[in-house]
Protein backbone atom coordinates (compact mmCIF):
# COMPACT_ATOMS: atom_id res chain seq x y z
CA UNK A 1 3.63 2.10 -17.68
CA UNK A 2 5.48 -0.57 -15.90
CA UNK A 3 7.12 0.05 -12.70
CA UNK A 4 10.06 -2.63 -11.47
CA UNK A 5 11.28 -2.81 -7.79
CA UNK A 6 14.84 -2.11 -7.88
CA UNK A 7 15.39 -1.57 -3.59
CA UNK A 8 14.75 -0.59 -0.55
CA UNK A 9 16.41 1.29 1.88
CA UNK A 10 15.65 2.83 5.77
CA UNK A 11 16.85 6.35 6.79
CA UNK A 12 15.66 7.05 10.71
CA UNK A 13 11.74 6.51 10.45
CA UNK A 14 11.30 6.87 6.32
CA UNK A 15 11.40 3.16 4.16
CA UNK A 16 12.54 4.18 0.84
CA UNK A 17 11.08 2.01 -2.09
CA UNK A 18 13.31 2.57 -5.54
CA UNK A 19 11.06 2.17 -8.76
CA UNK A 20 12.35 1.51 -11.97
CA UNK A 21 10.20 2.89 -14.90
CA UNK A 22 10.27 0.14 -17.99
CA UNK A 23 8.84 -0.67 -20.85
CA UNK A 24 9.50 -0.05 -24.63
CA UNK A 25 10.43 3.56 -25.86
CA UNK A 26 10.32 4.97 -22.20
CA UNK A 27 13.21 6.04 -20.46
CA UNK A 28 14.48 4.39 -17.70
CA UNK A 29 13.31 6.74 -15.05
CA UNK A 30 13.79 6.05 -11.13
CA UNK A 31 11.41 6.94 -8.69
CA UNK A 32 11.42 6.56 -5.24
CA UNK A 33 8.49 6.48 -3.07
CA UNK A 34 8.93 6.96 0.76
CA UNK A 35 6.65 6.34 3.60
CA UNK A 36 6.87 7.10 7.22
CA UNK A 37 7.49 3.86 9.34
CA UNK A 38 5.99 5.36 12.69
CA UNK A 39 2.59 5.67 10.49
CA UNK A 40 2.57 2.79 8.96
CA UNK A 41 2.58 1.02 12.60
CA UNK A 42 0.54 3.46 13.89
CA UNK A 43 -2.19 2.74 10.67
CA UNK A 44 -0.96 -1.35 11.65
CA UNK A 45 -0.93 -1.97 7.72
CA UNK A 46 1.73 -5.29 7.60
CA UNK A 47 5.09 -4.73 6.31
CA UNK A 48 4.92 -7.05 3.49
CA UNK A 49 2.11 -5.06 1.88
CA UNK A 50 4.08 -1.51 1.97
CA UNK A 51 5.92 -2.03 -1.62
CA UNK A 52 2.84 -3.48 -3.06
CA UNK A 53 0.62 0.08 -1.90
CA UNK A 54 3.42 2.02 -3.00
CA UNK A 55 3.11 0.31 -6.89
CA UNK A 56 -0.49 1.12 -6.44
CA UNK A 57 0.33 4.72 -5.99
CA UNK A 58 2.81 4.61 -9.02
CA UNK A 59 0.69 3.30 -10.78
CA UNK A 60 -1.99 5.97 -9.77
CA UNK A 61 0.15 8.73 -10.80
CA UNK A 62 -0.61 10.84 -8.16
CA UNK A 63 1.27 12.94 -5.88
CA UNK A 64 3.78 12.91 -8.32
CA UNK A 65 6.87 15.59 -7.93
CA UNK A 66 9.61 16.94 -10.73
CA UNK A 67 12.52 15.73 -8.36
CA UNK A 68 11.30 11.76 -8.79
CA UNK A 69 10.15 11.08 -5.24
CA UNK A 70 6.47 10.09 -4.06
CA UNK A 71 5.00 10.04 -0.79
CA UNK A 72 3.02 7.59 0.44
CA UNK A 73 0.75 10.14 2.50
CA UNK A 74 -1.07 9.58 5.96
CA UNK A 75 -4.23 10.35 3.98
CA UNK A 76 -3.81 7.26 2.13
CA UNK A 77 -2.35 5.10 4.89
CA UNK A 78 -5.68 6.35 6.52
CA UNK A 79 -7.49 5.32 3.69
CA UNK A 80 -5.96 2.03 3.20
CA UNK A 81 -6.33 1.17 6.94
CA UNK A 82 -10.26 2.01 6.59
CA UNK A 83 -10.84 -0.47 3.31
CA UNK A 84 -8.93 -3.09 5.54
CA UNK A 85 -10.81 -2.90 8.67
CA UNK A 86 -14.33 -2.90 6.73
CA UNK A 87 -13.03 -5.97 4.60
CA UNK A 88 -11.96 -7.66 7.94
CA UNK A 89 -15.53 -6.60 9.69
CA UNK A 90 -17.39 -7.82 6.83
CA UNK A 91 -16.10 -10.93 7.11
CA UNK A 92 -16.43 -11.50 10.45
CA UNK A 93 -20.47 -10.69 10.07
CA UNK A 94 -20.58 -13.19 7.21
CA UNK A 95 -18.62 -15.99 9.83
CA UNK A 96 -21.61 -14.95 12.13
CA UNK A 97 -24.43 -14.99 9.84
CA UNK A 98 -23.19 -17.99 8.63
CA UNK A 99 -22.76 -19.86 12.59
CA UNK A 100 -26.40 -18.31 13.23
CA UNK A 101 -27.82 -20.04 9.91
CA UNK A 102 -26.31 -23.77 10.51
CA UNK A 103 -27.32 -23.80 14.01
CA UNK A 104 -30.70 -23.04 12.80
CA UNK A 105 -30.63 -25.79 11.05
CA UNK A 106 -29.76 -28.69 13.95
């Protein structure tokens, strides 16, 4: 399946990402995922990211509903934020591991 971006749209606290189903002997279907704005800063994951996560949980096909809306859930905003902030911390203890090695070397 092949999801396009078709809009966007705000309503009060809800972003509203419109998804067009493509592809070859599919109907065009639209879906529309929505996601809470006061989360999303509360969770601090970066604007520019939100339609990509929300293909990601097209693409996932789940928490799917008959009426063609999708939620992107506080369980997975959790989620997300968690696999962020261990990607950012393991970074940061390679930088130091790697700081502690070359001044072992001079």
């Amino acid at each position: 399946m092949v999801f396009a971006l078709t809009g966007m749209s705000n309503e009060r606290n809800l972003r509203r990402f419109r998804f067009e189903l493509v592809g070859r002997g599919v109907p065009r279907t639209t879906i529309v995922v929505v996601a809470d704005m006061v989360l999303v800063r509360r969770y601090e994951i970066p604007l520019q990211e939100l339609p990509l996560l929300c293909l990601r949980l097209l693409e996932s096909g789940s928490a799917g509903s008959p009426n063609g809306t999708m939620v992107f859930s506080e369980k997975e905003m959790i989620e997300y934020a968690n696999r962020r902030r261990e990607a950012k911390d393991s970074a940061e203890q390679r930088r130091r591991a790697h700081r502690v090695a070359k001044s072992q070397l001079e």
